[in-house]
Protein backbone atom coordinates (compact mmCIF):
# COMPACT_ATOMS: atom_id res chain seq x y z
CA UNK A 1 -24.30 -20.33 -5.62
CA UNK A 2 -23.38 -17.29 -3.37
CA UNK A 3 -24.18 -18.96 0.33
CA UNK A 4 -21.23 -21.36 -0.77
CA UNK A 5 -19.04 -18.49 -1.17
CA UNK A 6 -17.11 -17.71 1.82
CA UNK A 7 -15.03 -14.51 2.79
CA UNK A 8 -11.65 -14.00 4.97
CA UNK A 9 -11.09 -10.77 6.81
CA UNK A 10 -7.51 -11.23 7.68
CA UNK A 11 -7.39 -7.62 8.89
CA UNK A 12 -9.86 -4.63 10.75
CA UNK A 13 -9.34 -1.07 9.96
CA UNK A 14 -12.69 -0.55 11.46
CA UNK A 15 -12.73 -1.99 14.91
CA UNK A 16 -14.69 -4.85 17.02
CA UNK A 17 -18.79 -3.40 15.82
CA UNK A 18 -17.29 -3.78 12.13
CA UNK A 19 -16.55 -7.63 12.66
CA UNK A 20 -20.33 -7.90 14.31
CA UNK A 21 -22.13 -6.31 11.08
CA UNK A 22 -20.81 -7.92 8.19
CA UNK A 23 -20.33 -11.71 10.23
CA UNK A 24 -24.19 -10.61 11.30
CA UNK A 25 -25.07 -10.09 7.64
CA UNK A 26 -23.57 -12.66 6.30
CA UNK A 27 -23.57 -15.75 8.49
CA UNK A 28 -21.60 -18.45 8.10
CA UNK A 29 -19.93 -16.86 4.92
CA UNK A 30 -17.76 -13.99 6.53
CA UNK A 31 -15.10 -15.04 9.13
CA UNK A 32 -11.84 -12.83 11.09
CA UNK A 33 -9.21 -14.98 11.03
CA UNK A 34 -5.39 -14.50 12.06
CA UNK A 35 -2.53 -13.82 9.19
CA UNK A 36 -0.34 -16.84 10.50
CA UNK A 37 -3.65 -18.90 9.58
CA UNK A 38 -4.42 -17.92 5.90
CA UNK A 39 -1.43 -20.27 3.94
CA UNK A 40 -3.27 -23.34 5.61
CA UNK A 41 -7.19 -22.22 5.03
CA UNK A 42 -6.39 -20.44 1.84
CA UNK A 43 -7.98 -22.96 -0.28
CA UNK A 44 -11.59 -22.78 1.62
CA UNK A 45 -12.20 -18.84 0.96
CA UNK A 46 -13.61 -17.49 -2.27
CA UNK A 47 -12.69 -13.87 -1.28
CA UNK A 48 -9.60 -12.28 0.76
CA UNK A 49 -10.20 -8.84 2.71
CA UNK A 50 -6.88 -7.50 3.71
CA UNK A 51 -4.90 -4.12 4.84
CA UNK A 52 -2.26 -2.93 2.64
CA UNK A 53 -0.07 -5.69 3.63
CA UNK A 54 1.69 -8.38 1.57
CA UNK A 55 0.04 -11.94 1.55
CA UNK A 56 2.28 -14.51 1.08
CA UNK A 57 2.53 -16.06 -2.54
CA UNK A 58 2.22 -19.70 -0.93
CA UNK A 59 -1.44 -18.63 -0.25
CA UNK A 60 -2.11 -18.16 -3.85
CA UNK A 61 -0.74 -21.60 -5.18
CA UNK A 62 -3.55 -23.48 -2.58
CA UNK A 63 -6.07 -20.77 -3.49
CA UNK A 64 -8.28 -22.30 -5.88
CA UNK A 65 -11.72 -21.29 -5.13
CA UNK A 66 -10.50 -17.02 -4.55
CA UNK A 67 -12.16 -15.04 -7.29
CA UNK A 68 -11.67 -11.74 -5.49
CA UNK A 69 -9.17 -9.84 -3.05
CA UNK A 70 -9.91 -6.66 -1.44
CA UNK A 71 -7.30 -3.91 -0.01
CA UNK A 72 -8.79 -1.81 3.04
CA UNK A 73 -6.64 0.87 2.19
CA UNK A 74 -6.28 3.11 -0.62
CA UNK A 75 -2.22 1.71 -1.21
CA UNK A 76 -1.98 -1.59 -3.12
CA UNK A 77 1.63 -1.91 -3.90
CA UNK A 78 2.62 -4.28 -1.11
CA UNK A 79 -0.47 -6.34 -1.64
CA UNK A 80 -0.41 -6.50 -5.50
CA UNK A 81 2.87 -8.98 -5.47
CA UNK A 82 3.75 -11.17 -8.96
CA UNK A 83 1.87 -13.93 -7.16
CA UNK A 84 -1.26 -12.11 -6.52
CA UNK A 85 -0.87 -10.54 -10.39
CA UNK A 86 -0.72 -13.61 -11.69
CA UNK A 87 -3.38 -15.12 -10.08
CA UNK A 88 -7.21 -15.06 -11.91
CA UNK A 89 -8.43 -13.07 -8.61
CA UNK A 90 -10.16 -9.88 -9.19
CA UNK A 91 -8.40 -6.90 -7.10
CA UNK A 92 -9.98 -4.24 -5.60
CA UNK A 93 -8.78 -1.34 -3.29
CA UNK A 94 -10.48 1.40 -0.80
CA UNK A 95 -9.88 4.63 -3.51
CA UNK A 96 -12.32 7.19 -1.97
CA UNK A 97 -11.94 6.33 1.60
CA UNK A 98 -9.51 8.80 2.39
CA UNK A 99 -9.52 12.22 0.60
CA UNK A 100 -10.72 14.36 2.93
CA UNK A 101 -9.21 13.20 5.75
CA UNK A 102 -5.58 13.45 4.34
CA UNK A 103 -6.27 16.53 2.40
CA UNK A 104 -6.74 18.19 6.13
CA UNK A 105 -4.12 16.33 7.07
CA UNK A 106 -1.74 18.25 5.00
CA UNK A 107 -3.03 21.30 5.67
CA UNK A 108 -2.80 20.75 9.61
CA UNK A 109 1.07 19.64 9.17
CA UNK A 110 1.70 23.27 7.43
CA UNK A 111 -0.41 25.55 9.69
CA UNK A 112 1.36 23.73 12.95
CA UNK A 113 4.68 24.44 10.67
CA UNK A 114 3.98 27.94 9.41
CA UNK A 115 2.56 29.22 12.58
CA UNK A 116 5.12 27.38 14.97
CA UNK A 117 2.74 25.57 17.09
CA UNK A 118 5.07 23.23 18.75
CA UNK A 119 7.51 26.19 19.69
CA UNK A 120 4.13 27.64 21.44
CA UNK A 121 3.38 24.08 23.08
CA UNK A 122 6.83 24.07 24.83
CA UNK A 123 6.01 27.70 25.72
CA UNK A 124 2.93 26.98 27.28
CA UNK A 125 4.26 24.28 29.05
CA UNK A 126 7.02 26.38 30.74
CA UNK A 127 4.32 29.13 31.11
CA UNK A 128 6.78 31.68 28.74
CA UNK A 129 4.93 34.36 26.76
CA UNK A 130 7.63 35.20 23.55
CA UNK A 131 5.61 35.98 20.19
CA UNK A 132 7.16 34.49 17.37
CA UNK A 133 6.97 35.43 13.05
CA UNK A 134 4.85 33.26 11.71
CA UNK A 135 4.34 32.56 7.64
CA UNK A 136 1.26 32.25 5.87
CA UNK A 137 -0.62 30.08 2.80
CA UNK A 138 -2.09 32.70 1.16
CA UNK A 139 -0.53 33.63 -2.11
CA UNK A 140 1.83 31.17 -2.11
CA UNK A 141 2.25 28.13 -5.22
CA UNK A 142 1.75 24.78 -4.23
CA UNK A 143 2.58 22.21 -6.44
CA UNK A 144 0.39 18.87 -6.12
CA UNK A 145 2.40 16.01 -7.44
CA UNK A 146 -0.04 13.70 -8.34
CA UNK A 147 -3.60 14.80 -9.14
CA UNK A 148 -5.77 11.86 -8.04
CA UNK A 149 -8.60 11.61 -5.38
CA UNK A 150 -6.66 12.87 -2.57
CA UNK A 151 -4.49 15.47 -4.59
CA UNK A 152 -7.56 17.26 -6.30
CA UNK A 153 -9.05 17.27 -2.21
CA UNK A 154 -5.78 18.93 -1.63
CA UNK A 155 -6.01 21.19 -4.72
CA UNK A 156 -9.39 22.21 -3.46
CA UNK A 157 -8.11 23.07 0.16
CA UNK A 158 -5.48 25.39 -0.74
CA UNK A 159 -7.69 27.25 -3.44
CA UNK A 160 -9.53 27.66 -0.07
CA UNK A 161 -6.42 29.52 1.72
CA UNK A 162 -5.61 31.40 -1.44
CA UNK A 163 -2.81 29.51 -3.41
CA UNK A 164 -1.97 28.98 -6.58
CA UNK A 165 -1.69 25.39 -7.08
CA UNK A 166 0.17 23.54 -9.70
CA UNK A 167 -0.46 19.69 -10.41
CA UNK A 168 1.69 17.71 -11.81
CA UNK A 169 0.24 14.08 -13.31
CA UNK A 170 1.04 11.25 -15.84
CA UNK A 171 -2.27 11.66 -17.42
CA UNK A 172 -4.10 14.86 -18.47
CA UNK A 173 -6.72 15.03 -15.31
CA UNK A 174 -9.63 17.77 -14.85
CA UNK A 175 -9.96 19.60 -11.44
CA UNK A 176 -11.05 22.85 -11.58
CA UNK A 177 -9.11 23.31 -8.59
CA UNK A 178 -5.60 23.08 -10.74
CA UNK A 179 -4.43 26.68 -12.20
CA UNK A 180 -1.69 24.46 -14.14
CA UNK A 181 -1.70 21.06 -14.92
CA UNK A 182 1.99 19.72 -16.30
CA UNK A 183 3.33 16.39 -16.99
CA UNK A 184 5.98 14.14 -15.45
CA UNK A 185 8.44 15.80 -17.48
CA UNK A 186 8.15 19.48 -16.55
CA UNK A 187 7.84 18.29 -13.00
CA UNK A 188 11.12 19.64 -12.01
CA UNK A 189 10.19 23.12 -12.97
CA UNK A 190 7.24 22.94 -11.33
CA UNK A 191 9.00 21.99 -8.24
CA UNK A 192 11.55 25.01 -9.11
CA UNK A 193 9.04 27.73 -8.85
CA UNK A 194 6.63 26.37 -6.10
CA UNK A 195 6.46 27.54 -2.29
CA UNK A 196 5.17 24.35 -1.04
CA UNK A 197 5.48 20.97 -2.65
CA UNK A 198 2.88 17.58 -1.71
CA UNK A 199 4.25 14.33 -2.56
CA UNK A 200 0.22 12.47 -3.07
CA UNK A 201 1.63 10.02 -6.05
CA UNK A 202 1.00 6.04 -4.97
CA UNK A 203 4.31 3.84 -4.36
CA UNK A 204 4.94 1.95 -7.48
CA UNK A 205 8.11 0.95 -9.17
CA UNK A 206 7.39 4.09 -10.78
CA UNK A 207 7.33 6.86 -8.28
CA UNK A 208 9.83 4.85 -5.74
CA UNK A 209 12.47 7.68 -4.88
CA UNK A 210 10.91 9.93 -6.86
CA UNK A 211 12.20 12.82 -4.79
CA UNK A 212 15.97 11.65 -4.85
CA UNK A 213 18.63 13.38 -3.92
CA UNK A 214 18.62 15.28 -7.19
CA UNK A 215 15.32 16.29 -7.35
CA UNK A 216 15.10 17.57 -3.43
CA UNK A 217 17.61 19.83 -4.65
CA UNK A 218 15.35 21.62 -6.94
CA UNK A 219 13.15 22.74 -4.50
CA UNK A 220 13.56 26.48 -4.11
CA UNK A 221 14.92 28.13 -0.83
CA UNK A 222 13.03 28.33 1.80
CA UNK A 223 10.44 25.71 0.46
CA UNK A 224 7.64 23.34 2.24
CA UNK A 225 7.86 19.74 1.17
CA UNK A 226 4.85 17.24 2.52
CA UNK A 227 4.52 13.78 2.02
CA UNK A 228 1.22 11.68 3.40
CA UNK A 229 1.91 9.70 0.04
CA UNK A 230 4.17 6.85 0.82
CA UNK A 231 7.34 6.27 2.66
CA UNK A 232 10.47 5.16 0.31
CA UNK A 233 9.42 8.14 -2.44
CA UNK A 234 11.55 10.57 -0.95
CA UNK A 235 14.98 9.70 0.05
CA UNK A 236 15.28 10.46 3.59
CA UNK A 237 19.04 10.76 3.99
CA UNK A 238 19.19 13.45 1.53
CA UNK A 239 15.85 15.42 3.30
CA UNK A 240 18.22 15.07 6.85
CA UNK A 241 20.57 16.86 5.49
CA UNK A 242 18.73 19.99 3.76
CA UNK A 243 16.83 20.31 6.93
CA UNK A 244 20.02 20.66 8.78
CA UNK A 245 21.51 22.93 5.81
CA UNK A 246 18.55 24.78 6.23
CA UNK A 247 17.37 24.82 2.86
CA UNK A 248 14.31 24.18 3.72
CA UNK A 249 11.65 26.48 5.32
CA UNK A 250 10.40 22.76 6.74
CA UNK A 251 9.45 19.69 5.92
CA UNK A 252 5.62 17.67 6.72
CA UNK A 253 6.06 13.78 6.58
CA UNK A 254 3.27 11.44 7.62
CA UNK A 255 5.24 8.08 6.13
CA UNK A 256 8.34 6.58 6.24
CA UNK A 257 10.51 4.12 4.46
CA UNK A 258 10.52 2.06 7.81
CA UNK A 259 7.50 2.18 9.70
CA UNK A 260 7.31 2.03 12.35
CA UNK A 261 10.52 4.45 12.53
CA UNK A 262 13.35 3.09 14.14
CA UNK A 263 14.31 4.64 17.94
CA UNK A 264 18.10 5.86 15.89
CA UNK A 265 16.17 7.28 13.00
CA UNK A 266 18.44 10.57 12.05
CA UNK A 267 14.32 12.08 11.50
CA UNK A 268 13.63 12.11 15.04
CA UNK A 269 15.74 15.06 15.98
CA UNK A 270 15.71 16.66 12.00
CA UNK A 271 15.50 20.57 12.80
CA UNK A 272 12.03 21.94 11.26
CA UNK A 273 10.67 18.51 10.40
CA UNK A 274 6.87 17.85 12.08
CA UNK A 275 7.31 13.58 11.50
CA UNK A 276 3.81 11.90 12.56
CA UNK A 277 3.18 7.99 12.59
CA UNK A 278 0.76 7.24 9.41
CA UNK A 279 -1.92 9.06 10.70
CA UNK A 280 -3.57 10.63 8.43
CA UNK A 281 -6.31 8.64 7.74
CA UNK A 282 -7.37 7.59 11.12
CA UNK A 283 -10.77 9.63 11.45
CA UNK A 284 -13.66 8.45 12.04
CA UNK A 285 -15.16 9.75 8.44
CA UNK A 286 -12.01 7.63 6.68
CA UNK A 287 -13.21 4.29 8.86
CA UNK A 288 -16.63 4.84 8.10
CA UNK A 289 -16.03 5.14 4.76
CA UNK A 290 -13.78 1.83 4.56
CA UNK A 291 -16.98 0.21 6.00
CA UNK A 292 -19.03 0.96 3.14
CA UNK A 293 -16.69 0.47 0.44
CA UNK A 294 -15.83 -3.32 1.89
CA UNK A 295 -19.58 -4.26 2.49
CA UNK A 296 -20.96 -2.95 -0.51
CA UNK A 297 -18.33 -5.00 -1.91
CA UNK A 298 -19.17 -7.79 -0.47
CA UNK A 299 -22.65 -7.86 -1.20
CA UNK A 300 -21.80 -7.17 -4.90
CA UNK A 301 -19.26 -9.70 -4.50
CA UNK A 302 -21.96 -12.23 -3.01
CA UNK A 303 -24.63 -10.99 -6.02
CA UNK A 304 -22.36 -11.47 -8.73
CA UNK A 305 -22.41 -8.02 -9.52
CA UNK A 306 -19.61 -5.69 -11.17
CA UNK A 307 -17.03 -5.10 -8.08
CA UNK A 308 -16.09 -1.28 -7.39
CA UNK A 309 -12.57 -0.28 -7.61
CA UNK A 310 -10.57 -2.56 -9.71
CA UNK A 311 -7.51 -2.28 -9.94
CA UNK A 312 -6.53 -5.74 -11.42
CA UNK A 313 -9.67 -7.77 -13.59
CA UNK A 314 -10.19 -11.46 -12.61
CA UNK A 315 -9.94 -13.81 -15.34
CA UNK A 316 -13.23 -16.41 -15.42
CA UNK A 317 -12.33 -20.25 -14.20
């Protein structure tokens, strides 16, 4: 019976009017409740809504009655632990929340790069006039690596500004968007002969240091190289020091191996590196759209029908 079926929200992307809708639509079967709390409750909640953080395994051994656990993010890795896998839960993540939102976010990182903006902000704040040579997008290659929702919005974007884009995917995707589509294996060419490379893969055992030290080093002289993926794909020590070398025209991160980034990260101070705090996603359109993917959900959830966005298929008591 669904009224039995009761839901934990042990995190809020959304803020304080997001708590007071769904606990207003659902009384008495959605409750906010702290992390710390969840081990010792876990066995009273049918469903778990959490953030893309990892729930310990010693909630999943007293979980009898979950059937479903939903990610408020689009990243699952953390959440998707061999507990959790092996569990009958169904898993479901927040795919489609954040494309457009990132997709600017890139493209605001390389403008502020390209046309020096925080050289300009210390000028304006010590009232100096000084023009500076700025670069541009247009005709350049950018190489997408990783051609899923929020690659093919990036694809789109720069189409918009005039480049070329090459993506680079495990799986033969369509977006018109994509003037060459190559696989993993050719990726290293593709990185060769591009102007601007975004890391948009998801962390997985997979993609984790990806862009090692060897493969940084086939990025092309004076290259771009954004990443509002995931921290721990790209190996930081080895991005320190091609910033410093200046091999690199500069660099975009929005994530970090360690986040947040420690005081005596060598990254604070990197020459050419705009470093911002996980931001990407925090717009009003990306917390909006959270909303609707997690209470549609939930109402499906509560109707017994088909969940959206599985990324792991529940197994039937």
């Amino acid at each position: 019976m669904a009224g039995a079926k009761k839901i934990a929200f042990i995190s809020n992307p959304v803020g304080p009017e997001f708590e007071s809708l769904v606990c207003g639509k659902y009384p008495g079967q959605v409750e906010f409740i702290k992390p710390e709390d969840l081990p010792s409750r876990a066995g009273e909640f049918s469903a778990i809504m959490t953030m893309d953080r990892q729930v310990p395994g010693s909630v999943f051994e007293r979980a009898d009655a979950l059937e479903w656990v939903h990610v408020q993010s689009h990243g699952f890795y953390k959440v998707l632990t061999p507990e959790l896998s092996a569990h009958r839960a169904t898993v479901t993540n927040s795919r489609g929340a954040h494309p457009e939102s990132v997709a600017e976010h890139v493209f605001a990182m390389l403008l502020g790069m390209m046309r020096h903006l925080k050289e300009y902000a210390r000028q304006q704040a010590e009232h100096k006039w000084q023009p500076i040579n700025m670069d541009t997008l247009y005709g350049k290659t950018m190489c997408i690596i990783g051609v899923g929702n929020v690659g093919s919005t990036v694809a789109r974007r720069a189409k918009g500004f005039g480049m070329r884009v090459i993506g680079v995917d495990i799986v033969p995707v369509i977006c018109e968007s994509v003037d060459e589509l190559v696989g993993t294996a050719e990726m290293d060419a593709a990185i060769a002969r591009s102007d601007v490379v975004a890391i948009c893969v998801p962390y997985n055992n997979g993609t984790a240091r990806m862009f090692d030290r060897r493969r940084l080093q086939m990025l092309k002289q004076g290259a771009y190289l954004v990443n509002i993926a995931r921290g721990g794909i790209a190996d930081e020590k080895a991005l320190r020091e091609m910033l410093d070398q200046g091999r690199l025209s500069g660099a975009c991160f929005d994530v970090f191996e360690t986040e947040p980034l420690p005081p005596d990260s060598p990254l604070w101070d990197a020459p050419n590196l705009i470093l911002l705090p996980h931001s990407a996603s925090r717009t009003a359109l990306s917390r909006s759209r959270l909303q609707e993917i997690a209470v549609e959900n939930i109402r499906r959830f509560l109707a017994g029908e088909p969940l959206l966005n599985v990324i792991k298929r529940g197994v039937a008591p």
